[in-house]
N, C-alpha and C. Protein backbone atom coordinates (compact mmCIF):
# COMPACT_ATOMS: atom_id res chain seq x y z
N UNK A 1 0.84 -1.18 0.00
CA UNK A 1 0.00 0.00 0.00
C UNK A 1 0.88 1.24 0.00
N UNK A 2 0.40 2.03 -1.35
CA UNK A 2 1.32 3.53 -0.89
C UNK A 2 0.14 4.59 -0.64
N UNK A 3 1.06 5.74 0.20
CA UNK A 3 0.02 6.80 0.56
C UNK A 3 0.84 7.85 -0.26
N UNK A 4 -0.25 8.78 -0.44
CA UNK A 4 0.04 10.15 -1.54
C UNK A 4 -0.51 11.31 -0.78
N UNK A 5 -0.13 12.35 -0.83
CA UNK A 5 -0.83 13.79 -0.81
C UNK A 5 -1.33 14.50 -2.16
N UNK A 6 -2.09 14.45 -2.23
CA UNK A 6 -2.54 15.28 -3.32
C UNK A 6 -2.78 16.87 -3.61
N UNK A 7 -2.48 18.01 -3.58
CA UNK A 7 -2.35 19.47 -3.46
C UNK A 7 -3.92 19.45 -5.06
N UNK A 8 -4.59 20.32 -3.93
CA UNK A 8 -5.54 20.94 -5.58
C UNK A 8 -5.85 22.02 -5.14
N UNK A 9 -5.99 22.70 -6.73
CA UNK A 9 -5.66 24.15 -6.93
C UNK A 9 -6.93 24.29 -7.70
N UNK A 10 -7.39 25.72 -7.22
CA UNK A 10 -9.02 26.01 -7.77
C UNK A 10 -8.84 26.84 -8.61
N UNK A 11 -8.66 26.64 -9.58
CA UNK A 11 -8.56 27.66 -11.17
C UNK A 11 -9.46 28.59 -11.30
N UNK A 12 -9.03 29.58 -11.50
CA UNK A 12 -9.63 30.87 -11.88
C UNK A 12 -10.71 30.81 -12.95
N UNK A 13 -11.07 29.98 -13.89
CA UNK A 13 -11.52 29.81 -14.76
C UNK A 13 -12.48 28.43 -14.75
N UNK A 14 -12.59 27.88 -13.24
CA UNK A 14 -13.11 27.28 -12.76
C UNK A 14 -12.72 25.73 -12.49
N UNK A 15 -12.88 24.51 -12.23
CA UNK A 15 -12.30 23.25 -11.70
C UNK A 15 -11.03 23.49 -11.06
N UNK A 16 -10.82 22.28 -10.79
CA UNK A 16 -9.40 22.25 -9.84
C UNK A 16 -8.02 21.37 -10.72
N UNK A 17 -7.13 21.78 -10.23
CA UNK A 17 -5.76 21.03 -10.83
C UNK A 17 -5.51 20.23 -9.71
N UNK A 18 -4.98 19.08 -9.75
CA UNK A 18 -4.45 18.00 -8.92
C UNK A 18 -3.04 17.61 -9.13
N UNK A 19 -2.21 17.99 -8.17
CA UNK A 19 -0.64 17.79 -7.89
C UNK A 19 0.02 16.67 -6.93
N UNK A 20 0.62 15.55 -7.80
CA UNK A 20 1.00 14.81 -6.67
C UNK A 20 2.14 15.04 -6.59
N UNK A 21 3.00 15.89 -5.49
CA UNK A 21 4.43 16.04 -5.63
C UNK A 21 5.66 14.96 -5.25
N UNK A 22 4.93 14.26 -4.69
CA UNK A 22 6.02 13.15 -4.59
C UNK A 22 6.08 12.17 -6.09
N UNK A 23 5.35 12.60 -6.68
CA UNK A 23 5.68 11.63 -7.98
C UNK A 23 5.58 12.95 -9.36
N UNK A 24 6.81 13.36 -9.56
CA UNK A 24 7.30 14.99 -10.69
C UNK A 24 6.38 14.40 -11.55
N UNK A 25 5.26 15.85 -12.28
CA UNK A 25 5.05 15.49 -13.20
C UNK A 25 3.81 15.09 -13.58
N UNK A 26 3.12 14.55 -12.00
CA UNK A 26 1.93 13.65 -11.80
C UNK A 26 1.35 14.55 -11.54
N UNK A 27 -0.29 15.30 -12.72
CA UNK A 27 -0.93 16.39 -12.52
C UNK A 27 -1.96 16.29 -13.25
N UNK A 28 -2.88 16.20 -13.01
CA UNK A 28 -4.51 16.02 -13.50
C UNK A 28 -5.52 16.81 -13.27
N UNK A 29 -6.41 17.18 -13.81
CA UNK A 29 -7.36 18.58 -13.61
C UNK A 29 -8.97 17.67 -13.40
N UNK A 30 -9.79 18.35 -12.82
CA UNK A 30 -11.14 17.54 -12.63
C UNK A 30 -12.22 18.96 -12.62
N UNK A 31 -13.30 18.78 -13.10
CA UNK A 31 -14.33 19.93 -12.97
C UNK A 31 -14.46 20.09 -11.48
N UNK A 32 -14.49 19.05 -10.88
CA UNK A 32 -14.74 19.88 -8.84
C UNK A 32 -14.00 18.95 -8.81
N UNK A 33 -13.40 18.95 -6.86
CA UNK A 33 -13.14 18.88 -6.21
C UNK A 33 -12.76 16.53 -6.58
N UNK A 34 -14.21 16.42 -6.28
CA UNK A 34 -14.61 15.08 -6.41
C UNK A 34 -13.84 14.49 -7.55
N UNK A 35 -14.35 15.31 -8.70
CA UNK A 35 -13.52 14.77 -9.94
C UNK A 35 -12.02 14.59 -10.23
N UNK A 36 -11.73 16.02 -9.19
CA UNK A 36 -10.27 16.18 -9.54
C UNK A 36 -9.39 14.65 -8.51
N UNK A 37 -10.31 14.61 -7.45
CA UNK A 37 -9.44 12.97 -7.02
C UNK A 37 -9.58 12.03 -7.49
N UNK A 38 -10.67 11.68 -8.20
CA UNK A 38 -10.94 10.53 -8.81
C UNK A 38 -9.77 10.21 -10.01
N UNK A 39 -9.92 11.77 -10.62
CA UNK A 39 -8.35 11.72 -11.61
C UNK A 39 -6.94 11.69 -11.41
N UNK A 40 -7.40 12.34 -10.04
CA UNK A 40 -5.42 11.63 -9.43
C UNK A 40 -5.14 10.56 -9.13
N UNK A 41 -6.26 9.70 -8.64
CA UNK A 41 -5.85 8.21 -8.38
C UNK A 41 -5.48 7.62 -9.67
N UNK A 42 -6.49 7.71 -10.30
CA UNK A 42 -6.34 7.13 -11.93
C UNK A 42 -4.76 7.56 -12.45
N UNK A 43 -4.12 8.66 -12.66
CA UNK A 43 -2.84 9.08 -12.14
C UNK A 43 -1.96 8.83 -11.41
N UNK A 44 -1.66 8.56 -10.61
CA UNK A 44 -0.70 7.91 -10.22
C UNK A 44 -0.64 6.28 -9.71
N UNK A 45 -2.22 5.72 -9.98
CA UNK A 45 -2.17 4.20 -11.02
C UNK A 45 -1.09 3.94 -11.95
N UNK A 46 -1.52 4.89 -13.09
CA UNK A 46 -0.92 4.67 -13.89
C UNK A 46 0.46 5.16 -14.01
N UNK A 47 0.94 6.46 -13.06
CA UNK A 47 1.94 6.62 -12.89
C UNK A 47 3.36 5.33 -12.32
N UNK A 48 2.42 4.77 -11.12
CA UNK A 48 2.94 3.78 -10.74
C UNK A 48 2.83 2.03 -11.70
N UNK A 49 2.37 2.19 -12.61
CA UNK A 49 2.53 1.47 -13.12
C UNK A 49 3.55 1.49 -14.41
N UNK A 50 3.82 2.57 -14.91
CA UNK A 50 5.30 2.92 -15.49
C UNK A 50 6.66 2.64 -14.52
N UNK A 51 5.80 2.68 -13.10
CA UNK A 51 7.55 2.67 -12.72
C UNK A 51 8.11 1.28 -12.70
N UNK A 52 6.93 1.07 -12.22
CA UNK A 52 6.57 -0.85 -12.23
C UNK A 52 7.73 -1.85 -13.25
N UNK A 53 6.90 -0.96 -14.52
CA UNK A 53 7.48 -1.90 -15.92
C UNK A 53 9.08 -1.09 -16.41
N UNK A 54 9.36 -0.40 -15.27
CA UNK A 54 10.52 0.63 -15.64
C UNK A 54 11.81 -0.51 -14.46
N UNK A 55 11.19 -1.17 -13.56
CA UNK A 55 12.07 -1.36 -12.66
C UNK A 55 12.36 -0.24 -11.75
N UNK A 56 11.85 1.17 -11.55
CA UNK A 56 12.29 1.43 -10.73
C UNK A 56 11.44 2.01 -9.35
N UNK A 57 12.35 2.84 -8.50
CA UNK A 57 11.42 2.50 -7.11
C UNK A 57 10.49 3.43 -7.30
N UNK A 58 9.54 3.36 -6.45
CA UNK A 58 8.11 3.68 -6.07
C UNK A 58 7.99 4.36 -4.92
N UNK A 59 7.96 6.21 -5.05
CA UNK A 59 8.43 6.68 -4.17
C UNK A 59 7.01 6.89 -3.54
N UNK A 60 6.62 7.31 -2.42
CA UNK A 60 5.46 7.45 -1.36
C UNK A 60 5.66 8.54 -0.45
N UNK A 61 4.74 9.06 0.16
CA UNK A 61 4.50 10.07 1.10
C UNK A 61 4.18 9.25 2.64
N UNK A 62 4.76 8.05 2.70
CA UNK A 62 4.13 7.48 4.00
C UNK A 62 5.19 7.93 5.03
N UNK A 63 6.33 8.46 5.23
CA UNK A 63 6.95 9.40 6.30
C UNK A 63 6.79 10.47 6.07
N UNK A 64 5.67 11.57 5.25
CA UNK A 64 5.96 12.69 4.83
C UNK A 64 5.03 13.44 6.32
N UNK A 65 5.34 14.31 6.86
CA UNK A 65 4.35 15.08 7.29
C UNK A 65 4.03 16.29 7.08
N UNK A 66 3.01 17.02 6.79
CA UNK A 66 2.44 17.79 6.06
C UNK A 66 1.92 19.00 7.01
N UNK A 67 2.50 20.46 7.02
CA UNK A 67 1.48 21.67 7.92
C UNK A 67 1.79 22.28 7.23
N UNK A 68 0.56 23.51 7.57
CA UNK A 68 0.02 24.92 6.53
C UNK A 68 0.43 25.70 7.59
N UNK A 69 1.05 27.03 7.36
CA UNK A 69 1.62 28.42 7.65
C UNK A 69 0.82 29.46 6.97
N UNK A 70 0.61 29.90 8.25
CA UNK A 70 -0.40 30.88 7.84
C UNK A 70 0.34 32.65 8.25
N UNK A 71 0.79 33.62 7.43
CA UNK A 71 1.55 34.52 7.63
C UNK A 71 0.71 35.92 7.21
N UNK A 72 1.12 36.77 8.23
CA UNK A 72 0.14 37.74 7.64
C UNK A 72 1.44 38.67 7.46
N UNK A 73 1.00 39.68 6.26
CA UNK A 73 1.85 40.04 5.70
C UNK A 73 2.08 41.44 6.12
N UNK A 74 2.67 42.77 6.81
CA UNK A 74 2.21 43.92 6.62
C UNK A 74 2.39 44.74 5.32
C-alpha cells in the first residue's frame, strides 16, 4: 500500500488542478473537487505502473508530514 498527498488548486476559470508532488510530473485537472481525485488516483495508477514496468522505485508520502503556515503580511 502507498500513501500520496494530493495538493488541488481552484482555477480561476473554474475546476481544480491535482498535484502529486512526490511523484514529478503527476498532474490532472477535474471539474470539482470530487472529480479532480478521482483523476489523481487514476494518475498515479498509472503513474505507478510505469515505474513498475521501468524497474524502478516507487516513491510514497508514508513518512511525509504535512502543515500549513499561515503569515500575515504587513
Amino acid at each position: 500500500m502507498y500513501t500520496y498527498k494530493i495538493h488541488l488548486h481552484q482555477e480561476e476559470e473554474g475546476g481544480y488542478t491535482a498535484i502529486v508532488p512526490a511523484l514529478p510530473g503527476c498532474i490532472t485537472y477535474g471539474e470539482n473537487v470530487e472529480e479532480a481525485i478521482t483523476m489523481a488516483k487514476e494518475a498515479i495508477e498509472l503513474y505507478i505502473e510505469e515505474l513498475k514496468d521501468r524497474n524502478e522505485l516507487i516513491p510514497d508520502d508514508t513518512n511525509t508530514l504535512e502543515y500549513s503556515v499561515n503569515l500575515e503580511v504587513a
